[in-house]
PDB file of N, CA and C in Angstrom:
ATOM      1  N   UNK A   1       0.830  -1.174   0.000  1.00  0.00           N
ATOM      2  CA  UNK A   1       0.000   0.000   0.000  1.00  0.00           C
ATOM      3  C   UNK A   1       0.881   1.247   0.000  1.00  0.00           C
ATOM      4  N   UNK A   2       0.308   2.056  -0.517  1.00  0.00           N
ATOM      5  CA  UNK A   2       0.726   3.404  -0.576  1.00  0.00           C
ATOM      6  C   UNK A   2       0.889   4.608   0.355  1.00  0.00           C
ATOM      7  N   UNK A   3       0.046   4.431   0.866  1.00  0.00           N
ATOM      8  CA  UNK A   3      -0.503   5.271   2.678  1.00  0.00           C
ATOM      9  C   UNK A   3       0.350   5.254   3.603  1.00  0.00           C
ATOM     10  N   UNK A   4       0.895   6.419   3.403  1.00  0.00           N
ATOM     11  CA  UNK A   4       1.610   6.886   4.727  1.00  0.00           C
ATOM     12  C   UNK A   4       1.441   6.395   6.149  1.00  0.00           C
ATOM     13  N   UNK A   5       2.794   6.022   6.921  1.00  0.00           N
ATOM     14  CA  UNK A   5       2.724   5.135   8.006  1.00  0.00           C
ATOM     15  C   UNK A   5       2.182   6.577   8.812  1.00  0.00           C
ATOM     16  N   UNK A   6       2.070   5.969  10.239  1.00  0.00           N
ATOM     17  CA  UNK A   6       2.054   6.784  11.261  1.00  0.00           C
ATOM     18  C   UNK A   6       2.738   7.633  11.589  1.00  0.00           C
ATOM     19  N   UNK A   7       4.120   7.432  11.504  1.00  0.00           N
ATOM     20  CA  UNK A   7       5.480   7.807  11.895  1.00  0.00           C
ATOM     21  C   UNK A   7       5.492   8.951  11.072  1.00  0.00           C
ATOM     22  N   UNK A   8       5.374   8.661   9.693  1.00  0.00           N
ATOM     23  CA  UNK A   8       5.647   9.641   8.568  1.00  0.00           C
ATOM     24  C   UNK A   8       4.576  10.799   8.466  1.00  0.00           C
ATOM     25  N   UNK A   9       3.424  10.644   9.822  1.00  0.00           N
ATOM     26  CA  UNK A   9       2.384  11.851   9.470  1.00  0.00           C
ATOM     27  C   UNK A   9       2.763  12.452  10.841  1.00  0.00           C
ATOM     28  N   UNK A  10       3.257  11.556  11.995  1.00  0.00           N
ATOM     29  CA  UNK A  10       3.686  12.373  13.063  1.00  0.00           C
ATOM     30  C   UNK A  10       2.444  11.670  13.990  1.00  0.00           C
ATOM     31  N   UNK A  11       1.500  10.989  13.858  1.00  0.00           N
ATOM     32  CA  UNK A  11       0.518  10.703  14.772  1.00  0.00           C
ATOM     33  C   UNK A  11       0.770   9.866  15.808  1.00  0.00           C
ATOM     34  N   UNK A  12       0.246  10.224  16.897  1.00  0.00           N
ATOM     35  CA  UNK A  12       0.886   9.855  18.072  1.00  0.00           C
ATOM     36  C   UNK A  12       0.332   8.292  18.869  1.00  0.00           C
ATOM     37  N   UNK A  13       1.020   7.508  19.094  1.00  0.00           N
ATOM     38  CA  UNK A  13       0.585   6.082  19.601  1.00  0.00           C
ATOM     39  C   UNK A  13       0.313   6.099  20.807  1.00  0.00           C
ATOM     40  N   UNK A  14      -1.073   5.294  20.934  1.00  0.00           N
ATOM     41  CA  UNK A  14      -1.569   4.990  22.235  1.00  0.00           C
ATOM     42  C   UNK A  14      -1.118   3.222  22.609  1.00  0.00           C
ATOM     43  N   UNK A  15      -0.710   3.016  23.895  1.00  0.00           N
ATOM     44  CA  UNK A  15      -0.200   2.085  24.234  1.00  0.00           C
ATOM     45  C   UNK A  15      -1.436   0.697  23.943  1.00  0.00           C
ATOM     46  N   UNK A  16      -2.673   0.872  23.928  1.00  0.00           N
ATOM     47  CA  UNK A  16      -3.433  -0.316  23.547  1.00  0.00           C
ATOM     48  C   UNK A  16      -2.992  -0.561  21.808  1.00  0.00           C
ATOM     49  N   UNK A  17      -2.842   0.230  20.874  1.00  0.00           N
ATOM     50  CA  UNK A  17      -2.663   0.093  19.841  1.00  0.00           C
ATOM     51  C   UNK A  17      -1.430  -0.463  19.646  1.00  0.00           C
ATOM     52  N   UNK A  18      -0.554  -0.123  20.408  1.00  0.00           N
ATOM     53  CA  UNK A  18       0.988  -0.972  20.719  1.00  0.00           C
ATOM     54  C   UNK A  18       0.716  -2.906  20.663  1.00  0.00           C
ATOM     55  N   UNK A  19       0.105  -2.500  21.887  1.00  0.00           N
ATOM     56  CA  UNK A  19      -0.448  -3.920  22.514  1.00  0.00           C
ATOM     57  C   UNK A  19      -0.953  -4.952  21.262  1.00  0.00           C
ATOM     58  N   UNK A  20      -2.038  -4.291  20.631  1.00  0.00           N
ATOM     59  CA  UNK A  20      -2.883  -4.963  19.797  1.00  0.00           C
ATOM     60  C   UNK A  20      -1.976  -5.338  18.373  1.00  0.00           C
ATOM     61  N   UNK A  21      -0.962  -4.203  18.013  1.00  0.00           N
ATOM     62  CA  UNK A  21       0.001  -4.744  16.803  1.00  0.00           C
ATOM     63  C   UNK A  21       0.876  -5.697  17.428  1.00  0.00           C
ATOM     64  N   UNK A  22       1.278  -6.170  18.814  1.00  0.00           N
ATOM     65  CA  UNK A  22       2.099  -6.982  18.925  1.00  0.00           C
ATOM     66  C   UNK A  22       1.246  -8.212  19.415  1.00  0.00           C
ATOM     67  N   UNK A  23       0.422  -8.213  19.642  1.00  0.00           N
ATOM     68  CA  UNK A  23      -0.266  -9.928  19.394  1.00  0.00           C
ATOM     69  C   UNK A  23      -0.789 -10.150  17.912  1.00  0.00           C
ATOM     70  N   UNK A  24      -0.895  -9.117  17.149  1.00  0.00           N
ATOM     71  CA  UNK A  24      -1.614  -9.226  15.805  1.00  0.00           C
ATOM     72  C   UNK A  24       0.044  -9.839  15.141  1.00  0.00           C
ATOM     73  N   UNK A  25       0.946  -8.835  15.625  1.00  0.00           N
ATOM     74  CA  UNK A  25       2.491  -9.930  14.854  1.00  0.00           C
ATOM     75  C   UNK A  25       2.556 -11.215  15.691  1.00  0.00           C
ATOM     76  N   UNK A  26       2.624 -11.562  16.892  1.00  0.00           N
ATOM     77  CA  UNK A  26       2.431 -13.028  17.540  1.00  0.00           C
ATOM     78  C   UNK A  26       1.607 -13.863  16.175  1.00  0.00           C
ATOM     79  N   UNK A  27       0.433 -13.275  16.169  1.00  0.00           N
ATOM     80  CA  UNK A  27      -0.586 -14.373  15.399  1.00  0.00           C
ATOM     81  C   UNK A  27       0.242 -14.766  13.975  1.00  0.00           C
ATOM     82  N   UNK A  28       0.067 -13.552  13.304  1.00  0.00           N
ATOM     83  CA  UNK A  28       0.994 -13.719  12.196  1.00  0.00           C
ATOM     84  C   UNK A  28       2.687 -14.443  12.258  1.00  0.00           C
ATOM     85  N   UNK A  29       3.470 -14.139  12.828  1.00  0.00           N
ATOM     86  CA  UNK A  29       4.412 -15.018  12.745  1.00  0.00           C
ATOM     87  C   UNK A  29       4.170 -16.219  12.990  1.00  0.00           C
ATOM     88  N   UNK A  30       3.293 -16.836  13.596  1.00  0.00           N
ATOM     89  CA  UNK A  30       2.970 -18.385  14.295  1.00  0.00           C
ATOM     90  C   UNK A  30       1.997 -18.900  12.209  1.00  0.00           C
ATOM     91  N   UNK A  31       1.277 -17.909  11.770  1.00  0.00           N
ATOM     92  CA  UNK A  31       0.982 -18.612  10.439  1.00  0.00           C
ATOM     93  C   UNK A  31       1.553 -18.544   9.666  1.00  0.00           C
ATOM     94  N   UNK A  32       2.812 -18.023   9.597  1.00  0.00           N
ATOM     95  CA  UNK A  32       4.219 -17.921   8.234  1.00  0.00           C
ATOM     96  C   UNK A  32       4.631 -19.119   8.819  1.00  0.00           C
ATOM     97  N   UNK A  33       5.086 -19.299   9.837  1.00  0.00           N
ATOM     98  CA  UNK A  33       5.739 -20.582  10.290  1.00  0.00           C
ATOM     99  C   UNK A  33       5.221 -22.007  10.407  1.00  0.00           C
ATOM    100  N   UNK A  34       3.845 -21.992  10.069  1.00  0.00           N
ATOM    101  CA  UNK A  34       2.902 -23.082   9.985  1.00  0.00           C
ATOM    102  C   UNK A  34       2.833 -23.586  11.501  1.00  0.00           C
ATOM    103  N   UNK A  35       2.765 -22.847  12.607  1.00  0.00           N
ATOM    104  CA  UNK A  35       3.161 -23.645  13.775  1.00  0.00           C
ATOM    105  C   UNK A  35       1.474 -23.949  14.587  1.00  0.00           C
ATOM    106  N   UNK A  36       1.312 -25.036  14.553  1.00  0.00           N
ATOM    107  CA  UNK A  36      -0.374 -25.334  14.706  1.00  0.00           C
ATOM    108  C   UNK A  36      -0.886 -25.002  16.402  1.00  0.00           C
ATOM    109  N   UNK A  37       0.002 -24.556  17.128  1.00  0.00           N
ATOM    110  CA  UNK A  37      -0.050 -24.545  18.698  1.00  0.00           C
ATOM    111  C   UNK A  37      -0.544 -22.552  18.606  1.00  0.00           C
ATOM    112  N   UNK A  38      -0.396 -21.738  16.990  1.00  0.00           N
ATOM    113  CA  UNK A  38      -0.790 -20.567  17.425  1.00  0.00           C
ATOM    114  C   UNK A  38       0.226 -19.465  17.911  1.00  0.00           C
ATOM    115  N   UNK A  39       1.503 -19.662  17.947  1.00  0.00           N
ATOM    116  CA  UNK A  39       2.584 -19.524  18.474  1.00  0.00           C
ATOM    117  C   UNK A  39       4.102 -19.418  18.113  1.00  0.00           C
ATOM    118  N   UNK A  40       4.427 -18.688  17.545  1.00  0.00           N
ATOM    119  CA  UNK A  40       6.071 -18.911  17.171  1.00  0.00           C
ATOM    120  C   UNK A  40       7.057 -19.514  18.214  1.00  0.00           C
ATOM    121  N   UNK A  41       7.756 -19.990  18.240  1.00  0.00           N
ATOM    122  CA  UNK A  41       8.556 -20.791  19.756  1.00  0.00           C
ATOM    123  C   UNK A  41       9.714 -20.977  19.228  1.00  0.00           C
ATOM    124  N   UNK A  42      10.824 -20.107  18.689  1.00  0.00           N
ATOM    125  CA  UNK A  42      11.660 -20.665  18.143  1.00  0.00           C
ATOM    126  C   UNK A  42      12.554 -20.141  18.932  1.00  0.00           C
ATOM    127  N   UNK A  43      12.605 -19.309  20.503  1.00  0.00           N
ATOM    128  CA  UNK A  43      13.558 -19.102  21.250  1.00  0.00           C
ATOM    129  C   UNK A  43      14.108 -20.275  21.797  1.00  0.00           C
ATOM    130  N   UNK A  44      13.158 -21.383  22.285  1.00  0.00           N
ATOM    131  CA  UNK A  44      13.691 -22.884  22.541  1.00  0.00           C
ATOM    132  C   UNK A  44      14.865 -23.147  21.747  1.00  0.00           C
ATOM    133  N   UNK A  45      14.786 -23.593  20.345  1.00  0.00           N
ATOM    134  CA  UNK A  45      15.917 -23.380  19.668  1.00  0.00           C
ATOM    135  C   UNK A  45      17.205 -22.943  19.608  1.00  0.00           C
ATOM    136  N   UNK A  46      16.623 -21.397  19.749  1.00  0.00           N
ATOM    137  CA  UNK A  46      17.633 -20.314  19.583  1.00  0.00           C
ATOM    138  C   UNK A  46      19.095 -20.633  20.989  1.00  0.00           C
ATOM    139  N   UNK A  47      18.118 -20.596  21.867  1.00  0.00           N
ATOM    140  CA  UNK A  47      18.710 -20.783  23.120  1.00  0.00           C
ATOM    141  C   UNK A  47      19.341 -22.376  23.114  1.00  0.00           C
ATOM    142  N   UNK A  48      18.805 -23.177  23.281  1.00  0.00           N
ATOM    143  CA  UNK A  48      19.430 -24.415  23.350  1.00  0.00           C
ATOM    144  C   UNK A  48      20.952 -24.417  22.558  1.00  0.00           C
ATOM    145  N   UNK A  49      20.590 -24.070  20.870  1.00  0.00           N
ATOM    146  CA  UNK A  49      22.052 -23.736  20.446  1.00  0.00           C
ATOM    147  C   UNK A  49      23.128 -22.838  20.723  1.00  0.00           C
ATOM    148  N   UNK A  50      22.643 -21.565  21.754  1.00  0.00           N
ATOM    149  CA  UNK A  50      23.438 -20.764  22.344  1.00  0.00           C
ATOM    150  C   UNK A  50      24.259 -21.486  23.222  1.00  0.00           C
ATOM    151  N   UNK A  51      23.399 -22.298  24.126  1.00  0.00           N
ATOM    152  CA  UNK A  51      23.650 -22.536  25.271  1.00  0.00           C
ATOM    153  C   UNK A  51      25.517 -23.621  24.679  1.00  0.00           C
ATOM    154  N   UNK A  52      24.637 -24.475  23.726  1.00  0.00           N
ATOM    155  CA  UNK A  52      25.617 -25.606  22.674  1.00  0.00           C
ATOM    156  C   UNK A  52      26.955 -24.674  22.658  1.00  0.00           C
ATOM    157  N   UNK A  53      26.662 -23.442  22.071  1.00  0.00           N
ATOM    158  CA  UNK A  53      28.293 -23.410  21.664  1.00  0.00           C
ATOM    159  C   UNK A  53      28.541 -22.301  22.502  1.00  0.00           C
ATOM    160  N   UNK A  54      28.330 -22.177  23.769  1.00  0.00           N
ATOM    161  CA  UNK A  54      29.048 -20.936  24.670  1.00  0.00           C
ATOM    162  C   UNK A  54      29.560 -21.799  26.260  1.00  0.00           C
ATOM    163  N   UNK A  55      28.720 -22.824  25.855  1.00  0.00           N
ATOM    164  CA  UNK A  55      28.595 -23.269  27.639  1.00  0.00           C
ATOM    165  C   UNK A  55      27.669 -22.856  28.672  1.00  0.00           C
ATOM    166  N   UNK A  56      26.649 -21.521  28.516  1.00  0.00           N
ATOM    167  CA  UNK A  56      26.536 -21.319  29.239  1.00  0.00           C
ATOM    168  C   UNK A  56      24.889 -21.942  29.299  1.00  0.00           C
ATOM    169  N   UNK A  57      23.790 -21.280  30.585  1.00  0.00           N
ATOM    170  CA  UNK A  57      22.741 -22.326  30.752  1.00  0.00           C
ATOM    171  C   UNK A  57      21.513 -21.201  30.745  1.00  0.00           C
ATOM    172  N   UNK A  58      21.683 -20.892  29.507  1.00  0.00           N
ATOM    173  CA  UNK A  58      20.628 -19.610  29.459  1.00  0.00           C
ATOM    174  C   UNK A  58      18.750 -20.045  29.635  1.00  0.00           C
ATOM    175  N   UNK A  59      17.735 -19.871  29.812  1.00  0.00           N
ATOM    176  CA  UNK A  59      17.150 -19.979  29.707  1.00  0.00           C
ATOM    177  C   UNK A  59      15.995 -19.293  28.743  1.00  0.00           C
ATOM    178  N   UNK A  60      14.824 -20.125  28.059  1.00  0.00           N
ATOM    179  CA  UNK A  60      13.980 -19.856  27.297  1.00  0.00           C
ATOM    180  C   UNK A  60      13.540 -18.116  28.111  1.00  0.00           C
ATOM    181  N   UNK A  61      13.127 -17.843  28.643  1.00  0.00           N
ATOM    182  CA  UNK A  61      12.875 -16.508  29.852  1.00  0.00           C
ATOM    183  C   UNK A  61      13.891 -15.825  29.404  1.00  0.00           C
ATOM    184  N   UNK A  62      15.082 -16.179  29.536  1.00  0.00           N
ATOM    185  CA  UNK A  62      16.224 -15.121  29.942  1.00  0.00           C
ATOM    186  C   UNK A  62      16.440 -14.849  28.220  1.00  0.00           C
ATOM    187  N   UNK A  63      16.289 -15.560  27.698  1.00  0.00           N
ATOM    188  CA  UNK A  63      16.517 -15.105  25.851  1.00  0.00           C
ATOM    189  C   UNK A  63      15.646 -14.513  25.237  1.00  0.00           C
ATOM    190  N   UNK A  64      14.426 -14.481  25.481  1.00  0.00           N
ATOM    191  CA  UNK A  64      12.768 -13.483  25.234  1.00  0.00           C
ATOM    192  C   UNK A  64      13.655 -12.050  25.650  1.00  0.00           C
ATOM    193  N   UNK A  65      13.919 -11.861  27.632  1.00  0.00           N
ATOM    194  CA  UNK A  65      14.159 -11.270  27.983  1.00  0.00           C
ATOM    195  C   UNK A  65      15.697 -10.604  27.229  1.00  0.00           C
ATOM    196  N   UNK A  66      16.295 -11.434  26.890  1.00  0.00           N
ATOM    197  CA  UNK A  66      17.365 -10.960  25.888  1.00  0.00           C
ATOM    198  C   UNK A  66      17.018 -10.059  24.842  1.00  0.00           C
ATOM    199  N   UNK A  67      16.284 -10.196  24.234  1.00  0.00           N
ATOM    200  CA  UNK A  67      15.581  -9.453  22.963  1.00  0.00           C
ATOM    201  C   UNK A  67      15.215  -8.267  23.791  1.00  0.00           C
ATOM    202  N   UNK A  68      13.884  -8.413  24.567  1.00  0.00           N
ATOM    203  CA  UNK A  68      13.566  -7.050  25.352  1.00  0.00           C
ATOM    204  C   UNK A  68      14.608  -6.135  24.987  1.00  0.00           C
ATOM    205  N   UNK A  69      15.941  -6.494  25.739  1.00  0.00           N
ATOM    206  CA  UNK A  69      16.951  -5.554  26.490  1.00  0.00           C
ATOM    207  C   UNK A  69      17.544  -5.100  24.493  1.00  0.00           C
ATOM    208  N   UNK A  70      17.464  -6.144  23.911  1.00  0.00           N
ATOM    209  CA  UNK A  70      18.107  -5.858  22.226  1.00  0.00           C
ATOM    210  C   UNK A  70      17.302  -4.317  21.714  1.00  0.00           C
ATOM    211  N   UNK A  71      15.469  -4.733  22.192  1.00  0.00           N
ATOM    212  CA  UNK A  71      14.903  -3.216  21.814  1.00  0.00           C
ATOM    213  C   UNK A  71      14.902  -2.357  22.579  1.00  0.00           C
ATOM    214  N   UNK A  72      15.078  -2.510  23.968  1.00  0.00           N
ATOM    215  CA  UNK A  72      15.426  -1.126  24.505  1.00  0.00           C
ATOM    216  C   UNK A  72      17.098  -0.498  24.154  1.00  0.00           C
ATOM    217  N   UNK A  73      17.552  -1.157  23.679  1.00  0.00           N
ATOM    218  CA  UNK A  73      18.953  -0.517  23.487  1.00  0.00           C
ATOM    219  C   UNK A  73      18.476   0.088  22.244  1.00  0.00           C
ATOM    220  N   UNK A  74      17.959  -0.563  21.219  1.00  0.00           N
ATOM    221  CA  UNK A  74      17.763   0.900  19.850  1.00  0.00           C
ATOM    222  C   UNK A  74      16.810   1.481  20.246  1.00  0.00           C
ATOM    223  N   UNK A  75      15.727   1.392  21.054  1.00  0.00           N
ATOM    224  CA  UNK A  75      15.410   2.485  21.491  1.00  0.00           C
ATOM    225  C   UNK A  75      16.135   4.026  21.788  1.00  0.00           C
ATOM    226  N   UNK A  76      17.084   3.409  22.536  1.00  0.00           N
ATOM    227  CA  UNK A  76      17.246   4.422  22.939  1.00  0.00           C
ATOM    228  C   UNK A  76      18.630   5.458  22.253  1.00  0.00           C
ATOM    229  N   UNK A  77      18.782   4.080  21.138  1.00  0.00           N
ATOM    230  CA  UNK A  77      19.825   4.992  20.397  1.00  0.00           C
ATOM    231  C   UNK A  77      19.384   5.321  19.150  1.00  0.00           C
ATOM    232  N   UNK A  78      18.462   6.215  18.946  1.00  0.00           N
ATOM    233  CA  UNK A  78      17.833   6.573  18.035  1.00  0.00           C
ATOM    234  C   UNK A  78      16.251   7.469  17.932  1.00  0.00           C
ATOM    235  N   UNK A  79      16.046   7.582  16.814  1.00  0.00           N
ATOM    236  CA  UNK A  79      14.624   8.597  16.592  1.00  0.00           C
ATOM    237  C   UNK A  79      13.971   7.154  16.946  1.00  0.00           C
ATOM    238  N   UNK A  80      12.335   8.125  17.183  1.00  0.00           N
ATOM    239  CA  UNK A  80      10.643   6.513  17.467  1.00  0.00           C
ATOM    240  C   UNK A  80      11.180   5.504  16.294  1.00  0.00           C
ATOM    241  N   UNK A  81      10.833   4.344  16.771  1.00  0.00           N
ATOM    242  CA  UNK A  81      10.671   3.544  15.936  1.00  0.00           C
ATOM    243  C   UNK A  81       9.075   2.862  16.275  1.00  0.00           C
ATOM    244  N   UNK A  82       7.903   2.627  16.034  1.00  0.00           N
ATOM    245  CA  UNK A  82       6.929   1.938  16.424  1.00  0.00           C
ATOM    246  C   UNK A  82       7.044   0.789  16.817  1.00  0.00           C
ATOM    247  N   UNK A  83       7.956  -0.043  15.315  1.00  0.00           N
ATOM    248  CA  UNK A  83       7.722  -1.761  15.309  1.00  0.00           C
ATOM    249  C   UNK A  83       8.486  -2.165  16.403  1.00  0.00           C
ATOM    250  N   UNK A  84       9.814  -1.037  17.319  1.00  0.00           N
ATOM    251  CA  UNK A  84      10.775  -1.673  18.300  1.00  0.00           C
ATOM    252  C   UNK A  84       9.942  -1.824  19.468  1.00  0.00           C
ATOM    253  N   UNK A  85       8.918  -1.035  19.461  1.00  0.00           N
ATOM    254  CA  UNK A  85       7.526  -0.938  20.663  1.00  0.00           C
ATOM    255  C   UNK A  85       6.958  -2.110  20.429  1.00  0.00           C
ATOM    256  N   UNK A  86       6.446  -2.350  19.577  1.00  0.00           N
ATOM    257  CA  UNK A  86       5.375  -3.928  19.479  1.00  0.00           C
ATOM    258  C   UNK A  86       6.192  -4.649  19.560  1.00  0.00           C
ATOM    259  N   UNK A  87       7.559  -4.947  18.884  1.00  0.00           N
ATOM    260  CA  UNK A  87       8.195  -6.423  19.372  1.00  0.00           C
ATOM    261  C   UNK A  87       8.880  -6.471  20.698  1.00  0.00           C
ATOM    262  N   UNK A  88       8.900  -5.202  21.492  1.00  0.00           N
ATOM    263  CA  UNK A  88       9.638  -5.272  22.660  1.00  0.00           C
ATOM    264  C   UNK A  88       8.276  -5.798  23.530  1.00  0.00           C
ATOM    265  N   UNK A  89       6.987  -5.412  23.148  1.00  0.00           N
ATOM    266  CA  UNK A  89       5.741  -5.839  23.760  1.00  0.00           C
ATOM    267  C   UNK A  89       5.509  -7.226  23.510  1.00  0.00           C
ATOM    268  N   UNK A  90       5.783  -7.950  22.403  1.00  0.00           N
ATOM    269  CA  UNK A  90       5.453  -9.074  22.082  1.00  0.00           C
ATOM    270  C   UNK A  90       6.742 -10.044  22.909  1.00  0.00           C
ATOM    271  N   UNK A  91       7.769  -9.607  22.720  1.00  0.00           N
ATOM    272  CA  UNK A  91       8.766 -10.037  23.845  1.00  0.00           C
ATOM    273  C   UNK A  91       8.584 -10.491  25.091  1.00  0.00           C
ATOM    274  N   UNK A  92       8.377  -9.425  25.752  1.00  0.00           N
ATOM    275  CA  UNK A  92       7.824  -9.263  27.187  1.00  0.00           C
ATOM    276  C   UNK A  92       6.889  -9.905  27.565  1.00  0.00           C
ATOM    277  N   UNK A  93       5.697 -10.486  26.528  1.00  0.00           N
ATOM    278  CA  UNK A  93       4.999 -11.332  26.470  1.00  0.00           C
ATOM    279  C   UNK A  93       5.070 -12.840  26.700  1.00  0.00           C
ATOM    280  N   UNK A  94       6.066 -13.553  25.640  1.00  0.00           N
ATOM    281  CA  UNK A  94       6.296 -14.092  25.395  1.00  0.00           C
ATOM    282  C   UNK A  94       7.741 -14.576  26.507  1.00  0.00           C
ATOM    283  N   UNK A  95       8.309 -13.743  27.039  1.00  0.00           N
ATOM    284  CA  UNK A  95       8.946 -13.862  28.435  1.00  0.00           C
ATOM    285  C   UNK A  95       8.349 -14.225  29.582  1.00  0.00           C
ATOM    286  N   UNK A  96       6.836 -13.226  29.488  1.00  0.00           N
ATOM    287  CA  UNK A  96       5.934 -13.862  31.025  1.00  0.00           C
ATOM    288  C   UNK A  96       5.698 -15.026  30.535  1.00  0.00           C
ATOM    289  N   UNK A  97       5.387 -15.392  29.235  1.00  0.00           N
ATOM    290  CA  UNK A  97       4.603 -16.852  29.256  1.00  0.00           C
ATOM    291  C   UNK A  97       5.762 -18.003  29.397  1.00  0.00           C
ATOM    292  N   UNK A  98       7.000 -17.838  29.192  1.00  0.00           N
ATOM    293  CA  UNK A  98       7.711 -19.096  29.509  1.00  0.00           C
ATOM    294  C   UNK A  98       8.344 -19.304  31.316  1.00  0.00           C
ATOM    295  N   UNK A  99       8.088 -17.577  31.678  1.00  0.00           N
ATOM    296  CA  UNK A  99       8.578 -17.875  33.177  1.00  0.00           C
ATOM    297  C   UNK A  99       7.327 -18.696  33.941  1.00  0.00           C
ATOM    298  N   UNK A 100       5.822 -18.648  32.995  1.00  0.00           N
ATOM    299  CA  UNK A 100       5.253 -18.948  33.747  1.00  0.00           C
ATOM    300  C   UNK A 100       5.189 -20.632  34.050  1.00  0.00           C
ATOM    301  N   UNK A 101       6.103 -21.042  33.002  1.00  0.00           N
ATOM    302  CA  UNK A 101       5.728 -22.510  32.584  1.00  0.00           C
ATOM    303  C   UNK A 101       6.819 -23.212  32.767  1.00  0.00           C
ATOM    304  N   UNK A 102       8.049 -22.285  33.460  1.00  0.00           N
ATOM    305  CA  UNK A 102       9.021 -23.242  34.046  1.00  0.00           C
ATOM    306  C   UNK A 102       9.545 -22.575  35.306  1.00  0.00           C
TER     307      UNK A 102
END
């Protein structure tokens, strides 16, 4: 589409609209990936092979939470970005849900 983003008209974001683009990307990444649980989960992965070639014993939590800390750092080195807001939200998300489950 053609239509000017948000960013580019200057209009200002309300934190439910944050919220709602970062489960609307949850949904969507879980159907690019064909993953039938609804869910992208590929920090399991990510982490397990970290863990493989560093030694160390990171956890599914602590690597979500890894990312977090990845978007608050361009946050803060730089002009708004929106999408660093929804995936730092979808993060954080996706951090409570694995602390909750181990």
């Amino acid at each position: 589409t053609n239509e000017p983003t948000r960013e580019a008209i200057k209009c200002p974001v309300n934190a439910p609209d944050i919220l709602q683009e970062a489960a609307d990307a949850l949904d969507n990444r879980a159907a690019e990936r064909d993953h039938s649980e609804g869910n992208e989960r590929s920090m399991e992965r990510c982490v397990a092979s970290f863990n493989a070639m560093t030694g160390h014993n990171l956890s599914i939590t602590e690597g979500w939470l890894m990312m977090v800390f990845l978007k608050m750092s361009r946050a803060l080195g730089g002009g708004f970005g929106e999408d660093g807001y929804v995936d730092m939200s979808a993060y954080c998300a996706l951090a409570g849900e694995a602390a909750s489950i181990n």
